[in-house]
C-alpha atoms as a PDB file:
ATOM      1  CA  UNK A   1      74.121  49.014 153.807  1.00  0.00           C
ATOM      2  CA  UNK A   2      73.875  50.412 157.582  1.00  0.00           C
ATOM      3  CA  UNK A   3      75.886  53.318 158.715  1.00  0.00           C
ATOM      4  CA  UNK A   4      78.334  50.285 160.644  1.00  0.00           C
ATOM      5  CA  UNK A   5      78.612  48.226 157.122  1.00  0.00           C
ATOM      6  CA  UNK A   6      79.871  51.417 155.612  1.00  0.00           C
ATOM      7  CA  UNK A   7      81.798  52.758 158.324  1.00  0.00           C
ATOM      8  CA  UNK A   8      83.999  49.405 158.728  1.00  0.00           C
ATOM      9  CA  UNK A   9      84.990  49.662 155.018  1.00  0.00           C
ATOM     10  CA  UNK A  10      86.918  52.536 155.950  1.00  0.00           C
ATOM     11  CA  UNK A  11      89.957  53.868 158.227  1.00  0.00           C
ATOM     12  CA  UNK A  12      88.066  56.708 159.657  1.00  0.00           C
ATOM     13  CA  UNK A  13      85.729  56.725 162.916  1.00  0.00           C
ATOM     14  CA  UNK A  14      81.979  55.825 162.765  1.00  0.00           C
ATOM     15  CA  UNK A  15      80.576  59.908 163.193  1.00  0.00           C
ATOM     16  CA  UNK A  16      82.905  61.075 161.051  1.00  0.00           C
ATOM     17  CA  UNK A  17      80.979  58.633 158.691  1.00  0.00           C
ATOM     18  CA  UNK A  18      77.933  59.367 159.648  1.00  0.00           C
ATOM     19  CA  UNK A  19      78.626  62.867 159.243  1.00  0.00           C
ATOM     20  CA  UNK A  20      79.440  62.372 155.245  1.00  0.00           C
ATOM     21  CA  UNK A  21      76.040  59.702 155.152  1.00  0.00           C
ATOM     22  CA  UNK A  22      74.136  62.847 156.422  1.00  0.00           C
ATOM     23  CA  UNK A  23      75.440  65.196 154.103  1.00  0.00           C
ATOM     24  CA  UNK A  24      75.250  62.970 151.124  1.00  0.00           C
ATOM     25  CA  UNK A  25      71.275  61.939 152.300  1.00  0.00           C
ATOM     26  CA  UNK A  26      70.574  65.612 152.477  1.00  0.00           C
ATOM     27  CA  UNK A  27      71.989  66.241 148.737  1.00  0.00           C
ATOM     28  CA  UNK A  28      69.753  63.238 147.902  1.00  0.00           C
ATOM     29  CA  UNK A  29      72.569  61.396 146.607  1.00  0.00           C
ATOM     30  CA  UNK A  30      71.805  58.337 149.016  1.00  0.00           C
ATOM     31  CA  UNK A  31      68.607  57.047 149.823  1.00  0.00           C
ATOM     32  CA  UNK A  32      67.606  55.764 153.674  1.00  0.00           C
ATOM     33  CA  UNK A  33      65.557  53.522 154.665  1.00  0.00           C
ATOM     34  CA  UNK A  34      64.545  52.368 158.256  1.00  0.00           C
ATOM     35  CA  UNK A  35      63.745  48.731 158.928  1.00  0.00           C
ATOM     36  CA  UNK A  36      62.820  48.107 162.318  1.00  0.00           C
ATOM     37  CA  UNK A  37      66.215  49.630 164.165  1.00  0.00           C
ATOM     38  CA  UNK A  38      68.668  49.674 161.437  1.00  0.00           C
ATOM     39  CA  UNK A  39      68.946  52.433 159.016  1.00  0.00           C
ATOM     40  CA  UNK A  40      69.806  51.290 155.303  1.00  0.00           C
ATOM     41  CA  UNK A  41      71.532  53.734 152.855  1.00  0.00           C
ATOM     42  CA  UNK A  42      70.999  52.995 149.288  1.00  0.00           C
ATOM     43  CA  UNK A  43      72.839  55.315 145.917  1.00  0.00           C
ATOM     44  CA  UNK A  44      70.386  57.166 144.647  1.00  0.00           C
ATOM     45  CA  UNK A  45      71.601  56.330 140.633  1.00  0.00           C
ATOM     46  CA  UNK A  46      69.496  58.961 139.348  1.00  0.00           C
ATOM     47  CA  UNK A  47      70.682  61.700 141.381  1.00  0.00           C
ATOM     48  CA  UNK A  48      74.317  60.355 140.847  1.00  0.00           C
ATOM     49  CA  UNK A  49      74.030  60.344 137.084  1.00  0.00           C
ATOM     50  CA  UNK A  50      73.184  64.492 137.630  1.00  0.00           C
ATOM     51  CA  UNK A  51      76.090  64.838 139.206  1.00  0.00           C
ATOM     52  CA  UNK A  52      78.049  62.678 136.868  1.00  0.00           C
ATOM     53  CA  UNK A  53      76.696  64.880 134.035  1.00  0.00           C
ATOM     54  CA  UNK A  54      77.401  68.650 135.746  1.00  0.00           C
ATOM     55  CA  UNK A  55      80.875  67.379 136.620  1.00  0.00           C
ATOM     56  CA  UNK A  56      81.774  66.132 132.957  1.00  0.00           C
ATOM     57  CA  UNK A  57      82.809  69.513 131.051  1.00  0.00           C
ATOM     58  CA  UNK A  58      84.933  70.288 133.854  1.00  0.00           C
ATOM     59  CA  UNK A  59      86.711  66.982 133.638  1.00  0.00           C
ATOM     60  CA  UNK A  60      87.289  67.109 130.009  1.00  0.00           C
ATOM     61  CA  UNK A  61      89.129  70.885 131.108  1.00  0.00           C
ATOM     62  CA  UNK A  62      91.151  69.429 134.300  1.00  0.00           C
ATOM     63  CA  UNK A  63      92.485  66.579 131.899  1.00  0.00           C
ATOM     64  CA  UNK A  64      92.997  68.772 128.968  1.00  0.00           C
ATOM     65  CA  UNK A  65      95.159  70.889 131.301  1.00  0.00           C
ATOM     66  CA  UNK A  66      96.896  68.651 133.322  1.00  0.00           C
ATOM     67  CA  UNK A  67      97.965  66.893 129.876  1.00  0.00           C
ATOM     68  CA  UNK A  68      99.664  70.017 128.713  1.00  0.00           C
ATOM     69  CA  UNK A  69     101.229  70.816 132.182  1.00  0.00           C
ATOM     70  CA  UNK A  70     102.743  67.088 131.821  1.00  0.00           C
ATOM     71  CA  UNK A  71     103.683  67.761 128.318  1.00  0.00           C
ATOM     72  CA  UNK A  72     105.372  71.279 129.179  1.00  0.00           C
ATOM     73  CA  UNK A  73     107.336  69.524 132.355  1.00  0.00           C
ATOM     74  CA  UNK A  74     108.268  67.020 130.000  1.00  0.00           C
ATOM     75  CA  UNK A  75     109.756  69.435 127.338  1.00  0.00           C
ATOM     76  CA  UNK A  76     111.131  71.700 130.053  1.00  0.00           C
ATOM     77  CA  UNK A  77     114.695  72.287 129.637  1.00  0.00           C
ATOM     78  CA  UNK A  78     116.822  74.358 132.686  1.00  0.00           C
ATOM     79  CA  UNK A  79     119.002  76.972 131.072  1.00  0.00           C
ATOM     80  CA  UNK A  80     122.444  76.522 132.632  1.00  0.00           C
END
């Protein structure tokens, strides 16, 4: 998709759009290519599924620990 294409999916103005596009080109997590004028951004899937893999463990903890804040809050009894 072009920088517009992406940028109309979303409530946000077009540089701050850009902005993220850059960033997330630089981290090699999207992919451009120029053809003619127009600049298309494509996922990068191998790059993604890195990410995806570094980020599991700690999503296993933030669940594991948000399930026993809800089960504390939900157990929680004010002393009167």
């Amino acid at each position: 998709m072009t920088a517009g294409a992406i940028a109309a999916n979303f409530d946000t103005a077009r540089p701050t759009v850009s902005k993220h596009l850059q960033i997330l080109t630089e981290c090699q997590l999207l992919q451009q290519e120029q053809n003619g004028r127009k600049v298309y951004y494509h996922i990068n899937a191998t790059k993604m599924k890195e990410v995806a893999d570094f980020i599991e463990p700690f999503r296993k903890m933030w669940d594991d620990r948000f399930n026993k804040l809800e089960s504390i809050m939900k157990n929680y009894k004010p002393k009167k």
